[in-house]
Every structure is written in structure tokens, then in C-alpha cells.
Protein backbone atom coordinates (compact mmCIF):
# COMPACT_ATOMS: atom_id res chain seq x y z
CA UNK A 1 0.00 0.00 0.00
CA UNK A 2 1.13 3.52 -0.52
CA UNK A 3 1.40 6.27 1.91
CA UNK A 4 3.28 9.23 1.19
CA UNK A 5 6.28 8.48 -1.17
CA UNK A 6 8.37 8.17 1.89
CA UNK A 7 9.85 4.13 0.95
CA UNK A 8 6.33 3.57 2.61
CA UNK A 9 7.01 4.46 5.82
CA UNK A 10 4.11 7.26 7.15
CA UNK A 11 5.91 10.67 8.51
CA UNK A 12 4.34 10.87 11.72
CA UNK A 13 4.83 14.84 11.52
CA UNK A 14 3.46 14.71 7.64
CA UNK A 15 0.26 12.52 8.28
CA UNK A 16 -0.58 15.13 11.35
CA UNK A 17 -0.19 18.29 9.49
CA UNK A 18 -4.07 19.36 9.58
CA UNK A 19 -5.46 20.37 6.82
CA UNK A 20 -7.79 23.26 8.19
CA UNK A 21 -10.58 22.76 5.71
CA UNK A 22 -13.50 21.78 6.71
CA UNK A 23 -14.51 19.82 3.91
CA UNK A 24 -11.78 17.04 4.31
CA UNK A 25 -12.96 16.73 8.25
CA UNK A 26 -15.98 16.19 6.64
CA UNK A 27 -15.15 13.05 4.41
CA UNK A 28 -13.89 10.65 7.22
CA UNK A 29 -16.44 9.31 8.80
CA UNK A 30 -17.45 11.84 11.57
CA UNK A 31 -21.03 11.36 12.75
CA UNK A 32 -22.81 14.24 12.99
CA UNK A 33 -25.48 14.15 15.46
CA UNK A 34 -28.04 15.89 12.73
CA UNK A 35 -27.59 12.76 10.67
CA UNK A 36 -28.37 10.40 13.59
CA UNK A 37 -31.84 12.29 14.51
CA UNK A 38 -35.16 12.42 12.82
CA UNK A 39 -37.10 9.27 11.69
CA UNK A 40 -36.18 8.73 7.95
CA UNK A 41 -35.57 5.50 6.72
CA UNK A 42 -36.89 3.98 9.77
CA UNK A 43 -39.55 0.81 8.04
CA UNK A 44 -40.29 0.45 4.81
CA UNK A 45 -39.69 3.24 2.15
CA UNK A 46 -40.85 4.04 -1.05
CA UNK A 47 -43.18 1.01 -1.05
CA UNK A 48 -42.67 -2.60 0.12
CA UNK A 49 -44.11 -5.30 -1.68
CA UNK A 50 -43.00 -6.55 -4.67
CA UNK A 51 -45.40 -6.77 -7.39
CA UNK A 52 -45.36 -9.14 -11.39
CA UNK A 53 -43.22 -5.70 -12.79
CA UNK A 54 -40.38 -6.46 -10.70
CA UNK A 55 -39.84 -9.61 -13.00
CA UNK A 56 -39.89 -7.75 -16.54
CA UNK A 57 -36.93 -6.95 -18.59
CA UNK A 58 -35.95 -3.41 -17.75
CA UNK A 59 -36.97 -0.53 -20.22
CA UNK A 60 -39.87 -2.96 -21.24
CA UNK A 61 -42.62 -0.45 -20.39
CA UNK A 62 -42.04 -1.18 -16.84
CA UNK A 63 -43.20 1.86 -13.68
CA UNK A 64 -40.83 1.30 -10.94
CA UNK A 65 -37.85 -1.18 -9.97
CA UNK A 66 -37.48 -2.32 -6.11
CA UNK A 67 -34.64 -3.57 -4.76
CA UNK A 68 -34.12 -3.71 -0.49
CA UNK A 69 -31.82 -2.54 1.65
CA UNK A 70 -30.89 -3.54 5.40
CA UNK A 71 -29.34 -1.00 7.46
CA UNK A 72 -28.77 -0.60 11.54
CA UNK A 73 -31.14 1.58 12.47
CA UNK A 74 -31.72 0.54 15.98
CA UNK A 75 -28.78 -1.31 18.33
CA UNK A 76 -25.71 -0.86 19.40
CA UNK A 77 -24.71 0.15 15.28
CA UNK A 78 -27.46 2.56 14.68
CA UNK A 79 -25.18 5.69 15.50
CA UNK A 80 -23.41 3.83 12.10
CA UNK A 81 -26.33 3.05 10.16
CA UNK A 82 -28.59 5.76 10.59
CA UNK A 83 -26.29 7.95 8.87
CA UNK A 84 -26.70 5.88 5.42
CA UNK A 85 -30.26 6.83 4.93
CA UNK A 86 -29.16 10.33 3.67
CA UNK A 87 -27.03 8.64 1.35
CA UNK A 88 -29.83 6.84 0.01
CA UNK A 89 -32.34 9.64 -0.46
CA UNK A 90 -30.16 11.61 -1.93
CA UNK A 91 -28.84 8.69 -5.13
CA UNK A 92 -32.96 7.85 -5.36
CA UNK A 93 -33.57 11.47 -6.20
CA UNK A 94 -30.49 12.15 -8.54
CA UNK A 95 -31.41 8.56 -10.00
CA UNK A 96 -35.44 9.22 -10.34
CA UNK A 97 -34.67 12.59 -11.92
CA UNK A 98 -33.06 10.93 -14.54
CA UNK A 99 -35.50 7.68 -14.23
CA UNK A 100 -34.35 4.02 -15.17
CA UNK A 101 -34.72 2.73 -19.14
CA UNK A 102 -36.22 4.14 -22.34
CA UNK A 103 -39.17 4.39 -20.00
CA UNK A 104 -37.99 6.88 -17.16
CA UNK A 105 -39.10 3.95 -14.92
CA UNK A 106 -38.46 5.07 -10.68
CA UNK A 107 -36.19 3.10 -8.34
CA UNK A 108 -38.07 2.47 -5.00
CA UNK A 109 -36.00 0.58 -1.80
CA UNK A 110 -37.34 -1.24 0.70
CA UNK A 111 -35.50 -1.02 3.75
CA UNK A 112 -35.37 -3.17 6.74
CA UNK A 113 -33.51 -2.72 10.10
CA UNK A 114 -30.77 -5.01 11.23
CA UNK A 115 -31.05 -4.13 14.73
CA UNK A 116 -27.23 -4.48 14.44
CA UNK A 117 -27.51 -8.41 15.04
CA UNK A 118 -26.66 -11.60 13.34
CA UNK A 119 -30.24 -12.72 13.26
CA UNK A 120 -32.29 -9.87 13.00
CA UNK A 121 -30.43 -8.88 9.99
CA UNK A 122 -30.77 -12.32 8.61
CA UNK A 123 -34.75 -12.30 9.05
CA UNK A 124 -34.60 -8.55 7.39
CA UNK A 125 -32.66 -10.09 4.42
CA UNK A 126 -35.26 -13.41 4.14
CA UNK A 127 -38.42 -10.71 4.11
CA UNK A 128 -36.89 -8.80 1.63
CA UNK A 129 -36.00 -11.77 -0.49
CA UNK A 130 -38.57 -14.21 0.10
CA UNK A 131 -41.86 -11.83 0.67
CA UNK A 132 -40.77 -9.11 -1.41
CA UNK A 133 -39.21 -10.87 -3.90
CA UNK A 134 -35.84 -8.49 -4.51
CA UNK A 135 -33.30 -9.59 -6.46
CA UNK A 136 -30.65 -7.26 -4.98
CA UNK A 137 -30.73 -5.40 -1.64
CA UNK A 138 -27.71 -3.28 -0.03
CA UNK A 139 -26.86 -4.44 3.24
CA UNK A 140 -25.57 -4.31 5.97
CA UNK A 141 -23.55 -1.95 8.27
CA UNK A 142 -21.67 -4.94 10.60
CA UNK A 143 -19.38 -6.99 8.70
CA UNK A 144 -20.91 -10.13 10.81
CA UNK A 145 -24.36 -9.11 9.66
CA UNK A 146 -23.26 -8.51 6.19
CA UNK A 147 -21.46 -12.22 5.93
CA UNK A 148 -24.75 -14.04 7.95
CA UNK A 149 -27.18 -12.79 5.62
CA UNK A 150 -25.19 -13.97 2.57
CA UNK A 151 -24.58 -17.35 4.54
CA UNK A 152 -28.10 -17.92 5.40
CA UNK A 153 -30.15 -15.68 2.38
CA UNK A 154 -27.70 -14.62 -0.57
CA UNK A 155 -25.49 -17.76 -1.81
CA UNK A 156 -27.02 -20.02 -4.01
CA UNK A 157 -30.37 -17.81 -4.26
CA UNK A 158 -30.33 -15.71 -7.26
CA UNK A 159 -29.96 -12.79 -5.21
CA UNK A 160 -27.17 -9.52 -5.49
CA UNK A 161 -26.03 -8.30 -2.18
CA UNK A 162 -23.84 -5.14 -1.99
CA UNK A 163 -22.73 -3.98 1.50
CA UNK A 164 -22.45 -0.26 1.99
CA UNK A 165 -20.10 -0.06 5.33
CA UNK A 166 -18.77 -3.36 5.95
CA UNK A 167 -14.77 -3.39 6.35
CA UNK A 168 -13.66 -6.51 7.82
CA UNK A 169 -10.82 -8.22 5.93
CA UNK A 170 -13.23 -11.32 6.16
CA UNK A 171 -15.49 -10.46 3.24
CA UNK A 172 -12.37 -10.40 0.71
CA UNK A 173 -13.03 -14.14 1.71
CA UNK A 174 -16.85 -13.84 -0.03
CA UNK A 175 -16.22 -13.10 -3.58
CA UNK A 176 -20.18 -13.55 -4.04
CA UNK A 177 -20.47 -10.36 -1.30
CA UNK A 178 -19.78 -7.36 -2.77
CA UNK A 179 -19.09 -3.96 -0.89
CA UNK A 180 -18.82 0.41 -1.80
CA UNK A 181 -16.46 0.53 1.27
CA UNK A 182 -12.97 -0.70 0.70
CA UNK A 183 -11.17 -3.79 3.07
CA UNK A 184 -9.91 -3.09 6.38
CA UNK A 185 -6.64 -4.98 5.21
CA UNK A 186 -5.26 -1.21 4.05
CA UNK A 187 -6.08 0.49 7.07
CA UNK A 188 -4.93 -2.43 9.85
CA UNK A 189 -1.32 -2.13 7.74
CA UNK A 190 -1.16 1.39 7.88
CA UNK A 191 -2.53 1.57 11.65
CA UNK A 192 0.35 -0.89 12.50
CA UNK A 193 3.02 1.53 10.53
CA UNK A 194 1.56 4.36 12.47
CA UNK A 195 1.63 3.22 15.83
CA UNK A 196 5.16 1.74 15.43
CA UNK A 197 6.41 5.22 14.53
CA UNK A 198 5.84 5.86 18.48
CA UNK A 199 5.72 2.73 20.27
CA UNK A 200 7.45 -0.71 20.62
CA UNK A 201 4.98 -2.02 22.59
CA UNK A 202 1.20 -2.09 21.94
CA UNK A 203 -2.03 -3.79 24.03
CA UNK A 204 -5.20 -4.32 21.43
CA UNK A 205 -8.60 -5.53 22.52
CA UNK A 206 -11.07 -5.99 19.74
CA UNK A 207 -14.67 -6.23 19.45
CA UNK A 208 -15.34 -10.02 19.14
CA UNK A 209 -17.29 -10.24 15.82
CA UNK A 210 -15.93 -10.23 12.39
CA UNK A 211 -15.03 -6.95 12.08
CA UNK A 212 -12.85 -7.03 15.28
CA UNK A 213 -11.09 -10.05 14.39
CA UNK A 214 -10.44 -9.41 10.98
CA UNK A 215 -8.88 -6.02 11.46
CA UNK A 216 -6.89 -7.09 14.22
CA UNK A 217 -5.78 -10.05 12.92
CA UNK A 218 -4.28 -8.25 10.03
CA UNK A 219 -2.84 -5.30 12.54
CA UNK A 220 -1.25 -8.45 14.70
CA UNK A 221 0.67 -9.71 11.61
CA UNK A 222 1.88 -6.03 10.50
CA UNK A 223 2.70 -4.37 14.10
CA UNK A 224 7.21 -4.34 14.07
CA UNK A 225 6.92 -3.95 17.56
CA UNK A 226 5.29 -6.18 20.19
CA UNK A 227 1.65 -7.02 20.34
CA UNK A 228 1.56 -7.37 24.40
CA UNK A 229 -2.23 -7.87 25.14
CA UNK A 230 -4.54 -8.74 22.28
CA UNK A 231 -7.65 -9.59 23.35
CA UNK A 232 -11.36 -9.99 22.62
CA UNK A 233 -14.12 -7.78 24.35
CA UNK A 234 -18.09 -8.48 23.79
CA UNK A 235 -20.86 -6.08 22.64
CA UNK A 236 -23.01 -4.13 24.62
CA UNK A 237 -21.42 -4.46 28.23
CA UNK A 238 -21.84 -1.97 31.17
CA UNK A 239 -18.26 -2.31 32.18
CA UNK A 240 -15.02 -2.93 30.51
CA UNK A 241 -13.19 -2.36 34.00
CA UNK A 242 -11.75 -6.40 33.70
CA UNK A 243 -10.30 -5.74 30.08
CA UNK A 244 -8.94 -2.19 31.19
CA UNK A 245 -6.94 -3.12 33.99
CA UNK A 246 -5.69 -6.33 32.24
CA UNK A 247 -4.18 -3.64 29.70
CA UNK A 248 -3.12 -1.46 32.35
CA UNK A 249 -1.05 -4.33 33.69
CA UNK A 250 1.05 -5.02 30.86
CA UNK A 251 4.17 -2.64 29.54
CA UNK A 252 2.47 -1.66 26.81
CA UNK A 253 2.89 2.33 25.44
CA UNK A 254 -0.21 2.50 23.35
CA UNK A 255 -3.57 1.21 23.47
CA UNK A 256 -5.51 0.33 19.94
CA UNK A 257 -9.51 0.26 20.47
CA UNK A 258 -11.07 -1.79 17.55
CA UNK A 259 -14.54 -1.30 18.94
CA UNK A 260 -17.57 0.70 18.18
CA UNK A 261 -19.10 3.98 19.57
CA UNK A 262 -21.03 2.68 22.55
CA UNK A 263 -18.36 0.75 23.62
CA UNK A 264 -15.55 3.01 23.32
CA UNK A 265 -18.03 5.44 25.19
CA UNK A 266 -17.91 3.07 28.02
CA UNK A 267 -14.38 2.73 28.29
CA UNK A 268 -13.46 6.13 27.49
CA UNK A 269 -15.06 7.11 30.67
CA UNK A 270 -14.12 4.09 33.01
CA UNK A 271 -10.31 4.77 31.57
CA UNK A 272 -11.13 8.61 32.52
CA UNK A 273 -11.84 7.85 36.05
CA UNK A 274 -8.77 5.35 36.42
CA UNK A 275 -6.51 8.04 34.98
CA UNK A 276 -5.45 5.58 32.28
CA UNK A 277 -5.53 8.31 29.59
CA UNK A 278 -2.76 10.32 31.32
CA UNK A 279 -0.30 7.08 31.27
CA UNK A 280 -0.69 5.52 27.91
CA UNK A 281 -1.12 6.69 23.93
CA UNK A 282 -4.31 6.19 22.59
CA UNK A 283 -5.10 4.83 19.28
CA UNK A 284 -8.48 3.67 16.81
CA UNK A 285 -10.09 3.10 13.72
CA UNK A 286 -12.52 4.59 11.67
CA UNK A 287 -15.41 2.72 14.25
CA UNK A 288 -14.29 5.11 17.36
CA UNK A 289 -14.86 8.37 15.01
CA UNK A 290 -18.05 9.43 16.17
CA UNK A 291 -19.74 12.61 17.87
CA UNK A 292 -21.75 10.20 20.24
CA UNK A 293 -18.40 9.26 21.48
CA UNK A 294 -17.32 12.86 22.26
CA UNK A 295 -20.70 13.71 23.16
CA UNK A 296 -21.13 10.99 26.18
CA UNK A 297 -17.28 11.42 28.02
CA UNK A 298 -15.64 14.26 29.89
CA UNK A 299 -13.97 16.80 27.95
CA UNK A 300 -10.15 15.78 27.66
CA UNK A 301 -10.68 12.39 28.22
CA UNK A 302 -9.47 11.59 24.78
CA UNK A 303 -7.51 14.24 23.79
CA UNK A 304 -4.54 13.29 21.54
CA UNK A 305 -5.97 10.09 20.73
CA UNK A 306 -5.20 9.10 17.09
CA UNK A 307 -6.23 7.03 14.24
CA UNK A 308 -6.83 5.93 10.42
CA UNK A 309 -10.36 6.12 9.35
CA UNK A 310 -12.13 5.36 5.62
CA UNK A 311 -12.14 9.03 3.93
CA UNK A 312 -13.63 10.66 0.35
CA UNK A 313 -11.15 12.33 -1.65
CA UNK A 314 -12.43 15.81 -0.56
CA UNK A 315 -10.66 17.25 -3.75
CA UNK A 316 -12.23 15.25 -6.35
CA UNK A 317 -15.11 17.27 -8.12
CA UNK A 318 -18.01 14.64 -7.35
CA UNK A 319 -17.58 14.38 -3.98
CA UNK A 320 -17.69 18.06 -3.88
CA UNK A 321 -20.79 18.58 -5.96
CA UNK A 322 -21.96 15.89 -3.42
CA UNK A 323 -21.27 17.58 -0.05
CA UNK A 324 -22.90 20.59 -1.24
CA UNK A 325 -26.06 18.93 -2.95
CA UNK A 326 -26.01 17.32 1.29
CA UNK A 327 -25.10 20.45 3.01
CA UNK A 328 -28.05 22.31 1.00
CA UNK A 329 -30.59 19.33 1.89
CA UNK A 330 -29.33 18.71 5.34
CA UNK A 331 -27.45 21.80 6.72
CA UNK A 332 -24.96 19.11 7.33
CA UNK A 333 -21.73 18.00 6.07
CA UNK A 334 -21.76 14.25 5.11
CA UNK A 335 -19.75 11.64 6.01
CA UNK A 336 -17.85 9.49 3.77
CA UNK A 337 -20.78 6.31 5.02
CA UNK A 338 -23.50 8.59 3.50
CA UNK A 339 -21.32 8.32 0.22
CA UNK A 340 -21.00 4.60 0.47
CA UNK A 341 -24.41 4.13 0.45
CA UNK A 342 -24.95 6.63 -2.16
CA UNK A 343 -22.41 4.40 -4.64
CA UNK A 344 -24.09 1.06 -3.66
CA UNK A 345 -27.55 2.59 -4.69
CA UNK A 346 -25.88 3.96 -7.88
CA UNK A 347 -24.36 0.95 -8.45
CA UNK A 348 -27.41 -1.00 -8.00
CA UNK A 349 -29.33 1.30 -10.74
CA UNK A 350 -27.02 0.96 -13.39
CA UNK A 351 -26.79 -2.76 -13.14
CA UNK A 352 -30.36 -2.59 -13.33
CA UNK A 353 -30.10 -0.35 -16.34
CA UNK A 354 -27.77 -2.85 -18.38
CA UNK A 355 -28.86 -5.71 -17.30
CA UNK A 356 -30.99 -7.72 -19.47
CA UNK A 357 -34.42 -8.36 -17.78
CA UNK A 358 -34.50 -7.59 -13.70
CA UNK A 359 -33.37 -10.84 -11.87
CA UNK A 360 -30.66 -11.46 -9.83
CA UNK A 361 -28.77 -13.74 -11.90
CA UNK A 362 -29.23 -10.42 -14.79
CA UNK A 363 -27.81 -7.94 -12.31
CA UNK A 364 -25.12 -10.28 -11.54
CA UNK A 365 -23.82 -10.39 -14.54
CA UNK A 366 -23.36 -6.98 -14.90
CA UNK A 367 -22.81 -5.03 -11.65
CA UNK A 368 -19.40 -5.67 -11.51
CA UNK A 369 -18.90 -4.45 -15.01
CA UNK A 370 -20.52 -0.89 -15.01
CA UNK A 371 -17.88 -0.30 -12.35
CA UNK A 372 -14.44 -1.15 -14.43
CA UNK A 373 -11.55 0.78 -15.13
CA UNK A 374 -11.46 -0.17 -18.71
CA UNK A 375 -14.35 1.80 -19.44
CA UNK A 376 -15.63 5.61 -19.38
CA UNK A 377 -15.78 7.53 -17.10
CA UNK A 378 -19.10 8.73 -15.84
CA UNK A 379 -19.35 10.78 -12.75
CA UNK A 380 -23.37 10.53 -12.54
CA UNK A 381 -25.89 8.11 -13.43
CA UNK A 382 -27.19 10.53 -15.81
CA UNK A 383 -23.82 10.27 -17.87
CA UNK A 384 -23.36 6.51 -17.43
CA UNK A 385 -27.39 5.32 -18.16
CA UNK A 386 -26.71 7.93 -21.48
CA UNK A 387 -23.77 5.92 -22.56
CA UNK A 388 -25.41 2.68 -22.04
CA UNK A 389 -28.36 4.07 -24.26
CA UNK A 390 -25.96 4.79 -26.62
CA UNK A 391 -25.29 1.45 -27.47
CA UNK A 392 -22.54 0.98 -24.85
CA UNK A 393 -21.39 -2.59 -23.07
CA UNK A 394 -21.77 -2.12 -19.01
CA UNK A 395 -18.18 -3.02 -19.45
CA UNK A 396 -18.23 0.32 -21.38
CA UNK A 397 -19.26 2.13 -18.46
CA UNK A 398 -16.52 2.89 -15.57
CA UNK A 399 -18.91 4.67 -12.66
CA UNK A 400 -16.85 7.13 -10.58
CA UNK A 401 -18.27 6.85 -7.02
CA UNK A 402 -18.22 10.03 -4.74
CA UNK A 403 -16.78 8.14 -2.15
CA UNK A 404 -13.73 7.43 -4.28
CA UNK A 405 -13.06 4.45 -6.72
CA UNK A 406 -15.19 1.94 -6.87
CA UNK A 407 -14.06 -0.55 -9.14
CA UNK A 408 -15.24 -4.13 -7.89
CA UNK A 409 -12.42 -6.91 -8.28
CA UNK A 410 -13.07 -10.26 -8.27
CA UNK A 411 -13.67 -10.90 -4.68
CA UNK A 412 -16.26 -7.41 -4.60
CA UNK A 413 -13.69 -5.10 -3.14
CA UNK A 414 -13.04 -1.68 -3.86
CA UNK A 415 -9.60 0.37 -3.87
CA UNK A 416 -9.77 2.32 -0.55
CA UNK A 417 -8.72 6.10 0.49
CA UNK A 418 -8.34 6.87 4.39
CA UNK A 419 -7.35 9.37 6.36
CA UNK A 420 -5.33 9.86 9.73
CA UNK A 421 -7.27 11.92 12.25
CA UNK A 422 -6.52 12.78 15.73
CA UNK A 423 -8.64 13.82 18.83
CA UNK A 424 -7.58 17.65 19.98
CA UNK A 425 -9.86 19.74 22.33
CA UNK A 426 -12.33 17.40 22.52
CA UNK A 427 -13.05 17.58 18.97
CA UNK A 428 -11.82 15.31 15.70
CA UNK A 429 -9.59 17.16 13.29
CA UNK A 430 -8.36 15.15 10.11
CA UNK A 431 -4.87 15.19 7.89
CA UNK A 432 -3.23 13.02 5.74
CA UNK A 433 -5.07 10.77 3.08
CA UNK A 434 -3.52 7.55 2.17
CA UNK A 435 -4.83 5.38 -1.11
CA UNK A 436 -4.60 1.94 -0.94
């Protein structure tokens, strides 16, 4: 992976020089609380049931295409997952204004909530498959959810599944899975070069799913200096005191949380009151960027912490026409998840406007395609459903995503582009990018 030219080794003074802008803060992930509030996308929306249409070859005089989409909109993810449904309103009206074959036919999703759990996300998948008979749906937020429902609903079943915020290393492992936000293999190497600018010594606990492993796993194998403690914690706890003071007890110089916001909440504050924050470095991932973090503990009590989060390329001109299409809508900036989910629902249209008829075994054989680098470059759905119009192959077509590249290898991965941030008056502040 490349960082900055330096025989790729990150400049620890380079990759901390803010950049002052607000936009590029804006790209990595941040929740704002605006985007966590309100009751959109909560149910089903823009219609639920599946009806004969959803069957007919697209542009054949057909009204409206629905596909699903599972997202985290209650649990111990939803401070993740509510953030997505922006995302998605705004692709279904720059895709509707356009509309979807010769017809102008409307793309409707039907979305489901995960409750950020194994199961629950599987039944949301099975009612979206079997009752309302999608052949693609976006889902989910948790890597763990996102590999159970292809387990247990996807494989073998006709059906297209793109995730739009799972990172785990894991799903490289799912060819069949495909995902908008890029592997979590980058960002564990360059969190392991990061750290081991500083520190020799490092103690790790990990959230004990699939995203947790995976990234740590890959930080374990990567880390020059010594991995001391490395150690699972569960979801949803009310203390993390046992796995704090078994850190606390080792050598280590630096602590790396691979966790998520309401349990790096928790143990921000119970490391707060032990004074643990004064006596070790410490360090994250793009899961422990979030205002609900800063929000719920004492100001100061993670000052100086540091990390590597997913990022949009602030620079690049669709992103930017992006933000300020969100900022105008929202009075918010938006976060580089709302543009994942905006590229899977992009994605999703255009496979549904090259695809032959509107199946999932169609879709499949073109969603990968409309996203290649061999083809032309189309920043908007309007440009890329013109060239297929045209006459053009999907292969034709190479879709620029506003969250950065997007173009699906064979195991459903996309190129990545993060971001080192740090924690400084009680408030995240964001520097370096680094493309994988």
C-alpha cells in the first residue's frame, strides 16, 4: 500500500499536518449528530411489496424497480447506520430525476432494520427476499451481519447483495459479497506503521465479531513492535473495567480500540476515572470516530488520541458537488458512510439499467462491469445510463463513485482512500489521506 512516497514508511509529523478545511474533516467518517436524529428510513420506504413488474426486462414499459436494503437503524450500530439513509435519499432522487430505461421507470428501496444483530439482519434479508421478492438489496452496516445474511439468504439464491459499510478483511473471503467501502486490510497495515512510529509495545482488545477479528488479525501480523495484550471484548457491556486493567497491567505504550461507539463510550469514561488516559497513547479506527463518542465522556478524556479512518477524496469534483447537494438538503456535512451508500444505490441502478431483464442472476452479470476501469468515465448516473443508451457494453461504463473508486475486483472489493485523524480539544480534526 502507498502512503506518502516516503519508501512507505508514514511521517508521523506529515500525516498530522491538519489540513484546516472543513470539507476534508468532513469526508472521514465523523457522525454528525443531525444525521443520527429524525425518523427517515426507519420501516419500509418508497413502497414494500414486490409486485409481477419487478420480473420484466428493464426498459420494457415497466413503472418502478425495487430492490431492499438492510441497514442498523436501531442497536448498538445505529449511530453507524442511521447515517446511510441520507445517502440513500439523496442517489434515489439524482437517480429518479433521470428515471431508469427508455421508460424513465423510478427506483423504489425497501429497507429493513438489522437491529445491528446476526439474526435480525438475517430475518430482514429473508423478508426482503422471500416476501418481497428483490433480487438485490444493499446491506448491511456490521461486517458479521453482512457475511450471515449472505450465509443464510444470498449464496445459491439468485440474489445480489452489496454492502455499503462493511470493512472486515473477512469479506475479501466472499467473492459472491460485494461492498462500496474498501477492506480493512489497508487500514490495519497502515494503523500498525503508524503506531510503530511511536511505540514498541502495543495492548489491542477488539470487538469479538468479524469486524474485530479481521482487522486485528491483520494489525497483529503487521505491528514491528510487540503485540503485548490482544484480546477480545463483547458487545453491549456496562463495564469494561476487567479488560482495562488487564491492559493497564502489561508494559504496553499505546492502546488500539477496535470497537464501536457505545463501547468506546464506556471505556473512554471508566479509563477517565482510572486516569489511564494520562499514562498511555491512545489509538483507533474509523469505528471510534463518532460525535456520540465525544458527546457521552468528559472533555479531555481523549484528547490526543489518534487514528486511520475510511475518507472521500475531498478534492475530487463529485464528492464536492456531493457535499454541497447534502449540506443544501441537510445543513450538514456528510460523512464518507453517506457516500458509500450513495455508490451502492448507484451501483445497483445501473446494473439494473444494463442488465438484461431484472433478476438477480441479470444484475449479476453486470454489476461488476458498469464499475471497471477499462471503461468511461461517468461521474453521474445521468452520464453513465446515457452511454449505455448509446449502445454501450456495461463493461463500457466505468462509474466514478463520490466516495472514491469503486471498481469491484473479483472478490467485490473496492480500492480504498483513508485518512489519519486525531482527537484535539475534545473535537476530531483530520490530515493526511492515504490510497490503498
Amino acid at each position: 500500500m502507498e502512503s506518502n512516497g516516503t519508501d512507505g514508511k508514514l511521517d508521523r509529523r506529515t500525516l498530522l499536518k491538519l489540513s484546516g478545511a472543513g470539507l476534508v474533516g468532513a469526508t472521514a467518517g465523523c457522525l454528525e449528530d443531525s444525521e443520527g436524529s429524525g425518523t427517515e428510513g426507519e420501516g419500509t420506504d418508497s413502497g414494500g411489496e414486490n409486485t409481477d413488474e419487478n420480473t420484466d426486462s428493464s426498459g420494457g414499459g415497466q413503472e418502478s424497480y425495487t430492490i431492499g436494503m438492510v441497514d442498523a437503524l436501531t442497536g448498538s450500530l445505529a449511530p453507524y447506520g442511521k447515517r446511510n439513509q441520507r445517502g440513500k435519499d439523496l442517489a434515489l432522487a439524482a437517480i429518479n430525476d433521470v428515471g431508469i430505461g427508455s421508460d424513465g421507470a423510478s427506483l423504489e428501496i425497501a429497507v429493513e432494520d438489522s437491529e445491528s444483530s446476526n439474526q435480525s439482519g438475517v430475518s430482514a434479508a429473508q423478508k426482503l427476499v422471500e416476501q418481497n421478492g428483490v433480487p438485490l438489496f444493499i446491506g448491511a452496516v456490521g461486517s458479521g451481519v453482512s457475511i450471515a445474511m449472505y450465509d443464510s439468504v444470498t449464496k445459491g439464491a439468485g440474489v445480489v447483495q452489496i454492502s455499503q459499510n462493511s470493512t472486515s478483511p473477512e469479506l475479501t473471503n466472499v467473492p459472491g459479497l460485494l461492498r462500496t467501502s474498501p477492506s480493512g486490510s489497508a487500514k490495519g497495515e497502515a494503523l500498525a506503521k503508524f503506531i510503530a512510529e511511536d511505540h514498541d509495545k502495543v495492548a489491542v482488545t477488539w470487538v469479538n465479531n468479524d469486524y474485530g477479528t479481521g482487522l486485528s488479525n491483520v494489525f497483529a501480523d503487521t505491528f514491528e513492535g510487540d503485540v503485548v495484550y490482544n484480546e477480545p471484548h463483547d458487545q453491549g457491556q456496562s463495564s469494561y473495567s476487567g479488560t482495562l486493567t488487564e491492559m493497564a497491567n502489561t508494559d504496553a505504550s499505546a492502546w488500539l480500540f477496535l470497537t464501536y461507539a457505545n463501547e468506546m463510550t464506556v471505556m473512554a469514561n471508566e479509563s477517565f476515572d482510572q486516569g489511564y488516559n494520562t499514562q498511555v497513547d491512545y489509538y483507533g479506527a474509523e469505528s471510534t470516530v463518532a460525535d456520540e463518542i465525544l458527546e457521552n465522556t468528559p472533555e479531555g478524556s481523549l484528547d490526543g488520541m489518534q487514528g486511520i479512518t475510511e475518507s472521500a477524496p475531498g478534492d475530487q469534483e463529485n464528492f464536492k458537488n456531493f457535499a454541497s447537494t447534502f449540506k443544501s438538503e441537510y445543513d450538514a456535512e456528510p460523512t464518507v458512510w453517506a457516500a458509500f451508500t450513495y455508490d451502492a444505490v448507484h451501483i445497483a441502478a445501473l446494473a439494473i439499467e444494463a442488465a438484461d431483464e431484472f433478476t438477480g442472476e441479470a444484475l449479476n452479470e453486470v454489476v461488476r462491469d458498469v464499475t471497471r476501469p477499462e471503461g468511461q468515465e461517468a461521474f453521474t448516473f445521468e452520464e453513465a445510463a446515457g452511454m449505455l443508451r448509446d449502445g454501450g457494453s456495461p463493461s463500457d461504463v466505468d462509474y466514478q463513485g463520490v466516495s472514491g473508486l469503486v471498481d469491484l475486483d473479483e472478490n467485490g472489493d473496492p480500492p480504498g482512500t483513508y485518512q489519519v485523524y486525531s482527537v484535539q480539544e475534545h473535537a476530531y480534526e483530520y490530515g493526511e489521506y492515504i490510497t490503498s
